[in-house]
Every structure is written in structure tokens, then in C-alpha cells.
C-alpha atoms as a PDB file:
ATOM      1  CA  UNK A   1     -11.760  -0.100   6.142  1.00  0.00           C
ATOM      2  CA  UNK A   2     -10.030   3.273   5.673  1.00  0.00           C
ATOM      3  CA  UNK A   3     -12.937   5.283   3.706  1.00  0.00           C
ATOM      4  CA  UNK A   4     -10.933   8.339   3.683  1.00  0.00           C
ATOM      5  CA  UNK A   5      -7.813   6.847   2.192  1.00  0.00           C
ATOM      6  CA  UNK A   6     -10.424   5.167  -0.343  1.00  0.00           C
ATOM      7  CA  UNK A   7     -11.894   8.704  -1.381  1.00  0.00           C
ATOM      8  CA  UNK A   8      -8.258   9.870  -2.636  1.00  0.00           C
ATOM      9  CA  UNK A   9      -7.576   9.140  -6.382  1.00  0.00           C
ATOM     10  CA  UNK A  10      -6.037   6.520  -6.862  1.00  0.00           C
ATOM     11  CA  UNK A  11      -2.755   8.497  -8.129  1.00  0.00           C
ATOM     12  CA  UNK A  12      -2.703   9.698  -4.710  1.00  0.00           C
ATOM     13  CA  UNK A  13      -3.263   6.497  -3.208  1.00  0.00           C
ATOM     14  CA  UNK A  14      -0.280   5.006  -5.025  1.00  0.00           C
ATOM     15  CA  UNK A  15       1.740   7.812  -3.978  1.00  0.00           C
ATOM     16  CA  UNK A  16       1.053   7.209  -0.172  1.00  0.00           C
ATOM     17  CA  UNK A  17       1.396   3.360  -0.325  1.00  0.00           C
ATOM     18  CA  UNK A  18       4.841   3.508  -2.934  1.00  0.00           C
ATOM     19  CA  UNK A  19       6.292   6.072  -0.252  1.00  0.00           C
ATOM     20  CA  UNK A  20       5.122   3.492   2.570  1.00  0.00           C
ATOM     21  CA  UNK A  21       6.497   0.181   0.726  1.00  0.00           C
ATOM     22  CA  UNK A  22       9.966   2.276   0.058  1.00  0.00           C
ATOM     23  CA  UNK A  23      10.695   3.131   3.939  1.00  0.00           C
ATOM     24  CA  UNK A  24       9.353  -0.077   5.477  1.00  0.00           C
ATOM     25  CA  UNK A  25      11.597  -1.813   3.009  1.00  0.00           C
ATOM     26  CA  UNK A  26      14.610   0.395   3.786  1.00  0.00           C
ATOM     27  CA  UNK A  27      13.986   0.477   7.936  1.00  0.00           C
ATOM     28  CA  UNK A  28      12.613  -2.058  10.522  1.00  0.00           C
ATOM     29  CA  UNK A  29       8.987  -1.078  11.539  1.00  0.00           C
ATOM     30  CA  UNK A  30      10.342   0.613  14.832  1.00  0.00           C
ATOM     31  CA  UNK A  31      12.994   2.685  12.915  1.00  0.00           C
ATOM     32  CA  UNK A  32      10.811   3.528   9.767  1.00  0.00           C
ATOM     33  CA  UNK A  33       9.321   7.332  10.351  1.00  0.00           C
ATOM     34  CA  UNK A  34       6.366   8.304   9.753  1.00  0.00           C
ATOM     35  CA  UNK A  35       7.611  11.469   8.589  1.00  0.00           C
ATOM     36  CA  UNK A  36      10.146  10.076   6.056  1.00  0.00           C
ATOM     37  CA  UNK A  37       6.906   8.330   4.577  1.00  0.00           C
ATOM     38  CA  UNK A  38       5.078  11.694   4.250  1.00  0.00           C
ATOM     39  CA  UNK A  39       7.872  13.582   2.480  1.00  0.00           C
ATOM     40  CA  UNK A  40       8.667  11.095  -0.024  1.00  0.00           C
ATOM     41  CA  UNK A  41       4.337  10.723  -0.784  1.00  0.00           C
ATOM     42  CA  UNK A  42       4.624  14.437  -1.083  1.00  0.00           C
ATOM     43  CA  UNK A  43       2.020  14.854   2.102  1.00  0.00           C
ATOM     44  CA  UNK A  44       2.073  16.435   5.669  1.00  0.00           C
ATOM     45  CA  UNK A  45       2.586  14.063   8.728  1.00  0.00           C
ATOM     46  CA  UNK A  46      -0.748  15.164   9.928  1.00  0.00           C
ATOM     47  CA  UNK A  47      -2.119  14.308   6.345  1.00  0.00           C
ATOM     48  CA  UNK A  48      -0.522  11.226   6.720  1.00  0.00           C
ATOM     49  CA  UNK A  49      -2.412  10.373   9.929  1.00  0.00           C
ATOM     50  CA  UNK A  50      -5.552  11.389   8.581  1.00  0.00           C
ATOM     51  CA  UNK A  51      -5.639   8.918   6.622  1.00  0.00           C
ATOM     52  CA  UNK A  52      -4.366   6.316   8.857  1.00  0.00           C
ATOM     53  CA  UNK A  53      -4.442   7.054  12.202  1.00  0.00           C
ATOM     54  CA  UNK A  54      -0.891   5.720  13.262  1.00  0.00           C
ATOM     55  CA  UNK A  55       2.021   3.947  11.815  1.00  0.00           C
ATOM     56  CA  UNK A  56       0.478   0.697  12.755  1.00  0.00           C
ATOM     57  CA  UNK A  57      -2.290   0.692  11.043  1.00  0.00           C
ATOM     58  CA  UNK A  58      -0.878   1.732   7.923  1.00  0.00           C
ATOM     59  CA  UNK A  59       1.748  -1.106   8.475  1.00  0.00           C
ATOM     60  CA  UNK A  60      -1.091  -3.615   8.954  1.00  0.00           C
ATOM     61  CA  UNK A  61      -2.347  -1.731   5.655  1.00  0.00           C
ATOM     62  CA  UNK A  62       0.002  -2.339   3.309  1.00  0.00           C
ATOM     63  CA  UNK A  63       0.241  -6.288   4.180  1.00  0.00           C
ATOM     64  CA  UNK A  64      -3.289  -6.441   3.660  1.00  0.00           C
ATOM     65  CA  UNK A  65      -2.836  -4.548  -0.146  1.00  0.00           C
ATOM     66  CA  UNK A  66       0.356  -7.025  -0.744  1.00  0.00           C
ATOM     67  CA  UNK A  67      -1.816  -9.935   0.125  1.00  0.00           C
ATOM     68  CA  UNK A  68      -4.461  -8.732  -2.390  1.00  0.00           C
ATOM     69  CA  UNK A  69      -2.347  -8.240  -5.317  1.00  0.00           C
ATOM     70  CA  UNK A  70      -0.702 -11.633  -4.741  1.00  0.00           C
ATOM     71  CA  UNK A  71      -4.214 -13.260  -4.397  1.00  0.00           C
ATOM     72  CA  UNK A  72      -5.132 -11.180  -7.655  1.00  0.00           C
ATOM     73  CA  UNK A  73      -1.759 -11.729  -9.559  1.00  0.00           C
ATOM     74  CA  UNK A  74      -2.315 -16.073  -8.744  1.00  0.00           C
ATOM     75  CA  UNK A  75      -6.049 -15.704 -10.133  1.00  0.00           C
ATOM     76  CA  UNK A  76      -4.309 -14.176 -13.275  1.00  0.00           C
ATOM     77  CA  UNK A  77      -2.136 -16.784 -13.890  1.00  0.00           C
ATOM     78  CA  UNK A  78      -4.424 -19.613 -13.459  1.00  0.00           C
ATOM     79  CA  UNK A  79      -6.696 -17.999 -15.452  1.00  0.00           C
ATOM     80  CA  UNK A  80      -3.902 -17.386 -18.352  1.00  0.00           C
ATOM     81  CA  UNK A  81      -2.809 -20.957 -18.011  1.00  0.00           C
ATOM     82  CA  UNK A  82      -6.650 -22.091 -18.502  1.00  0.00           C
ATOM     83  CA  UNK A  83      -6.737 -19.779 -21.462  1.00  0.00           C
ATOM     84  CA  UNK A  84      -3.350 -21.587 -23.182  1.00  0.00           C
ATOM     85  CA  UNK A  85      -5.086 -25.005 -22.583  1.00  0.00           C
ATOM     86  CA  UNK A  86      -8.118 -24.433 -23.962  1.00  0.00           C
ATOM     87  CA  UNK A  87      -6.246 -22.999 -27.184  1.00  0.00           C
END
């Protein structure tokens, strides 16, 4: 668990994990700087890496935050579906 990441508002967060998503989609892992994903969040390199102390981690990061809003968007639908067949 990242606790310092966590203690950012969640604006901030967004920022930091958009910027992540946008170069890791744009560059293979090995290619994708860390410092390209600090500029476009707006934040310093070191910033960066106080939050997450190295590219890998973030990496491993934002799988585990894709995972949970794919978990959370299947619960949704299920949950609308049960709603339209109870109707």
C-alpha cells in the first residue's frame, strides 16, 4: 500500500495515474520515462518517486487500479441488470 500516494487528493491522484496511463500506453515499459510521466502530472521526478519509489512499482500500480475499476465496473453491471429484472 502506497499511504503517501493515498494522502494526496484525489484530483492529484488522478493527475499522477492519467499522466502514468498516457506514457505507458504511448511507450513500452523500458522506453516509458519516468520523467515524461512527471511533466505531463504537473510534478517533479523526485515528487514522482516519493510517491512511488521507482517506475516499477508504479507500473505494478496502475494494473492493480485497472483491475479494480474493472472488478468495480462488472459489479455495476450485474447489479444494473438485477435492477432491470426485478422491474
Amino acid at each position: 500500500m502506497n499511504d503517501k500516494f493515498y494522502a494526496l487528493p484525489e484530483e492529484k491522484q488522478s493527475q499522477i495515474l492519467n499522466a502514468a496511463y498516457k506514457v505507458f500506453a504511448t511507450s513500452q515499459y523500458k522506453k516509458a520515462p519516468t520523467s515524461e510521466i512527471a511533466a505531463e502530472a504537473g510534478i517533479s521526478k523526485s515528487l514522482l518517486f516519493h510517491y512511488f519509489h521507482n517506475k516499477l512499482e508504479l507500473y505494478l500500480f496502475l494494473w492493480k487500479h485497472a483491475e479494480d475499476l474493472t472488478k468495480n465496473i462488472c459489479v455495476n453491471i450485474r447489479y444494473m441488470k438485477q435492477m432491470i429484472f426485478l422491474k
